[in-house]
C-alpha atoms as a PDB file:
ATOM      1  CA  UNK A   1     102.270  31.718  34.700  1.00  0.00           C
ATOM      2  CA  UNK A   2      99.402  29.054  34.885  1.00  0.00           C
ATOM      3  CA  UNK A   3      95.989  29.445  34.849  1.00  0.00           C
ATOM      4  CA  UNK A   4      93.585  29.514  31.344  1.00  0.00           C
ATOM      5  CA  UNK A   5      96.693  30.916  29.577  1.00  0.00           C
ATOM      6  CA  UNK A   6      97.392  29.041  26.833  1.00  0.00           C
ATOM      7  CA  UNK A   7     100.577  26.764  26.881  1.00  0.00           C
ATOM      8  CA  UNK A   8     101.861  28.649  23.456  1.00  0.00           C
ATOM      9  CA  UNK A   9     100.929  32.474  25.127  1.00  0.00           C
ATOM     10  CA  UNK A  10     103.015  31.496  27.985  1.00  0.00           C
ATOM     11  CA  UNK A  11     105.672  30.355  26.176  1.00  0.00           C
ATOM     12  CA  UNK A  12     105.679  33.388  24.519  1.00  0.00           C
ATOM     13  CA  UNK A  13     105.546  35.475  27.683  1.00  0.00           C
ATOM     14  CA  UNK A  14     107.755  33.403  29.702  1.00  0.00           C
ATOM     15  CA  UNK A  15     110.264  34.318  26.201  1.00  0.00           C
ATOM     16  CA  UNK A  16     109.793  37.834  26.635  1.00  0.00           C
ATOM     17  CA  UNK A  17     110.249  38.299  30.042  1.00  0.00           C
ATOM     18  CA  UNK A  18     113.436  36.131  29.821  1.00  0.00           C
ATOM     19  CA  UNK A  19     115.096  38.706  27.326  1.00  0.00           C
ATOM     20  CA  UNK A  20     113.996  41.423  28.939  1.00  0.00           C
ATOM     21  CA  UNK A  21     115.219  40.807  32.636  1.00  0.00           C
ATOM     22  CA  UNK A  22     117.954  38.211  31.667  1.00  0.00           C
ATOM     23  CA  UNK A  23     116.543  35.505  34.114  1.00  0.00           C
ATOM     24  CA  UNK A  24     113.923  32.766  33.677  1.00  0.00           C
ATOM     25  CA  UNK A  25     110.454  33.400  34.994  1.00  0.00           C
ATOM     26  CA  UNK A  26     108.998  31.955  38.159  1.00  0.00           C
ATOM     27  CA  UNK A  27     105.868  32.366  39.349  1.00  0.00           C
ATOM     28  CA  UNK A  28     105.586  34.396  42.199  1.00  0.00           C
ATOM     29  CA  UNK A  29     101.636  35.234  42.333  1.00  0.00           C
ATOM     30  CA  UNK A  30      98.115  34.010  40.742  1.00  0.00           C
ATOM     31  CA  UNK A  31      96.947  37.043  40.067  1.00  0.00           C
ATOM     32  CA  UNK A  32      93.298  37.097  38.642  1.00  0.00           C
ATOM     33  CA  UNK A  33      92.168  39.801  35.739  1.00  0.00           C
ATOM     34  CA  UNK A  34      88.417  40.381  36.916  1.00  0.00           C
ATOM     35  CA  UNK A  35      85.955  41.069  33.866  1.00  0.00           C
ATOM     36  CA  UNK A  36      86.058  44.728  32.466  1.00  0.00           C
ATOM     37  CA  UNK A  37      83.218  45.995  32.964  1.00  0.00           C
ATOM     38  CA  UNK A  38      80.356  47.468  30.475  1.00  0.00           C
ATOM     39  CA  UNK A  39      81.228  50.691  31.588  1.00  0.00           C
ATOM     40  CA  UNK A  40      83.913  53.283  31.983  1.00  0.00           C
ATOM     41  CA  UNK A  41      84.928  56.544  32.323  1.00  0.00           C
ATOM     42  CA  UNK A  42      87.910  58.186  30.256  1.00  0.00           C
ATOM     43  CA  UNK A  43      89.664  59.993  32.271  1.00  0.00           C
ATOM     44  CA  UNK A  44      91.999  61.211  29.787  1.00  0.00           C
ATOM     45  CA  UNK A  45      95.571  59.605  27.954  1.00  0.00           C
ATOM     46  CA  UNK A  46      98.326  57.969  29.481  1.00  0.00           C
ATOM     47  CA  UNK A  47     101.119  60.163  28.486  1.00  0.00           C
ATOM     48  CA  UNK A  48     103.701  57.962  30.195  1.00  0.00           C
ATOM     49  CA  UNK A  49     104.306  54.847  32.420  1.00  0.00           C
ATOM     50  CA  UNK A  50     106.600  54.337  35.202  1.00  0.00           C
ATOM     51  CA  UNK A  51     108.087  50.993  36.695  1.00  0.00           C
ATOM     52  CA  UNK A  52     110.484  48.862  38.589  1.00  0.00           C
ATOM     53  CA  UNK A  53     111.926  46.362  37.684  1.00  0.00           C
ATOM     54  CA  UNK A  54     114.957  43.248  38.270  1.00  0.00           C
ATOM     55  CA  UNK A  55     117.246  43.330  34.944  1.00  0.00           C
ATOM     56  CA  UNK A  56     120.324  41.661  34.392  1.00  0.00           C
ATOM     57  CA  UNK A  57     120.619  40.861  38.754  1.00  0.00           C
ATOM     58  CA  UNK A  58     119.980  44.685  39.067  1.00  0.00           C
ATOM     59  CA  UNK A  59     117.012  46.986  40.018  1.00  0.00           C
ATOM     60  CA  UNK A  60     116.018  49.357  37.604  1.00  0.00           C
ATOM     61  CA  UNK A  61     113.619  52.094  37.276  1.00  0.00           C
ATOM     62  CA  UNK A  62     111.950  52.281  33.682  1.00  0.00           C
ATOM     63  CA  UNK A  63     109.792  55.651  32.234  1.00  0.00           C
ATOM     64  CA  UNK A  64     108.769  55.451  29.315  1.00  0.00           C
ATOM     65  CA  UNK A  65     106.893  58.199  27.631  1.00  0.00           C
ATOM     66  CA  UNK A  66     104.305  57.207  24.745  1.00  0.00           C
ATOM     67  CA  UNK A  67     104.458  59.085  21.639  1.00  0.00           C
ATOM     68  CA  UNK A  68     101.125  61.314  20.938  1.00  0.00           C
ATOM     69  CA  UNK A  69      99.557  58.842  18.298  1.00  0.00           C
ATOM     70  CA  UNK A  70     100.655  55.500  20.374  1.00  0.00           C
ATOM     71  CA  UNK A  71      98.867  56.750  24.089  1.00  0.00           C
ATOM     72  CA  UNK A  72      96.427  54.188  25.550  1.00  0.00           C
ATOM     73  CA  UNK A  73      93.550  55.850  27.861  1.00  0.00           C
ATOM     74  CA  UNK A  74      93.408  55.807  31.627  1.00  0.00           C
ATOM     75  CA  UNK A  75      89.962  54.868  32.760  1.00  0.00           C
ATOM     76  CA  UNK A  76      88.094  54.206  35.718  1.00  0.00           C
ATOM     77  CA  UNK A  77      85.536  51.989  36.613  1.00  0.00           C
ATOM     78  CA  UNK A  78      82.016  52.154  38.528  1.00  0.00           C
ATOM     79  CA  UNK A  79      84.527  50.053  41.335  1.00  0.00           C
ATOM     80  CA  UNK A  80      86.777  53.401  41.312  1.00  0.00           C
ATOM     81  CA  UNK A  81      89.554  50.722  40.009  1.00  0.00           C
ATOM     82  CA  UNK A  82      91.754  51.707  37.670  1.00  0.00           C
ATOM     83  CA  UNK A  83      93.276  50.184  33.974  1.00  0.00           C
ATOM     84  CA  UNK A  84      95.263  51.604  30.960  1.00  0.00           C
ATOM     85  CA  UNK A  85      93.602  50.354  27.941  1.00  0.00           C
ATOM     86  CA  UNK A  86      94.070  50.597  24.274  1.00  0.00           C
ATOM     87  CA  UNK A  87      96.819  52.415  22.351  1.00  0.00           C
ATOM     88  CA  UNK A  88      99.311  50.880  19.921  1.00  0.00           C
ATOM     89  CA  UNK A  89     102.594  49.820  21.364  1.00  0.00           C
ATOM     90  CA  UNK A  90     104.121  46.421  22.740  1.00  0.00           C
ATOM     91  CA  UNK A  91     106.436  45.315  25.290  1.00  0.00           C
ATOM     92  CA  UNK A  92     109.437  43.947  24.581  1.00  0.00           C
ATOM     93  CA  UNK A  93     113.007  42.845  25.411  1.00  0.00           C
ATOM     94  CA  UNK A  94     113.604  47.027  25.114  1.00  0.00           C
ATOM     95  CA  UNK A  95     110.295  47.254  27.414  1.00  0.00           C
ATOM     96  CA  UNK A  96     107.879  49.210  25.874  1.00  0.00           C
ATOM     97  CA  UNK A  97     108.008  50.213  22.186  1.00  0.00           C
ATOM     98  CA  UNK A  98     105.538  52.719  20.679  1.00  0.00           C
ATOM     99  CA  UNK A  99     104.481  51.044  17.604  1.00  0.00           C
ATOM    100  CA  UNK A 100     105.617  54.353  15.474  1.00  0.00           C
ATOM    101  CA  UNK A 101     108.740  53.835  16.583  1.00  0.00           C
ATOM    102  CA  UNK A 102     110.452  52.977  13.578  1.00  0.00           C
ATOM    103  CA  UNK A 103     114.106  52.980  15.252  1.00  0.00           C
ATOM    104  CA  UNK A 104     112.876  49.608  17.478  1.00  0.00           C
ATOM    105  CA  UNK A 105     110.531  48.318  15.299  1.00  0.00           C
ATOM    106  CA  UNK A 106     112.327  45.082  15.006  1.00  0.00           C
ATOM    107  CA  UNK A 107     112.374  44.881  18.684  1.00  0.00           C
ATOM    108  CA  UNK A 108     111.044  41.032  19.894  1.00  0.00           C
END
């Protein structure tokens, strides 16, 4: 995690990824966020989210389903690319956590 990220945002991402898969980060890729562009196309919510992950030395598979008020949008761009944007939840050492979710809401 390098790049124009500030040196207190990584710590804090570096912090959150180290309670959430039990391991210390190391940087595998340079990945670079292009520019969102002026325009896009809603294509409708993103009711849930899917992933893989290493946790604790084991591979896991993660769903998570957003709760109705906390969906972000799935849009596409003039590129045909794709990106989830908005909504109101968070990731943390749980994964993600709707931010009506009053059961994690102490979550870190």
């Amino acid at each position: 995690m390098s790049g124009r990220v500030p040196p207190s945002q990584r710590a804090k991402i570096s912090d959150v990824f180290a309670r959430f898969t039990g391991r210390d980060p190391v940087a595998i890729a340079k990945i670079r966020a292009p520019a969102t562009p002026a325009v896009a196309g809603v294509i409708g919510y993103c009711d849930a989210i899917e992933y893989t992950t290493e946790r604790d030395g084991k591979v896991e598979r993660y769903r998570h389903r957003f709760a109705k008020a906390d969906r972000p949008y799935l849009v596409v761009y003039p590129d045909m690319t794709v990106q989830i944007l908005g909504g109101s939840y968070r990731f943390t050492e749980l994964g993600i956590v709707d931010d009506s979710d009053q059961k994690h809401a102490q979550a870190r």
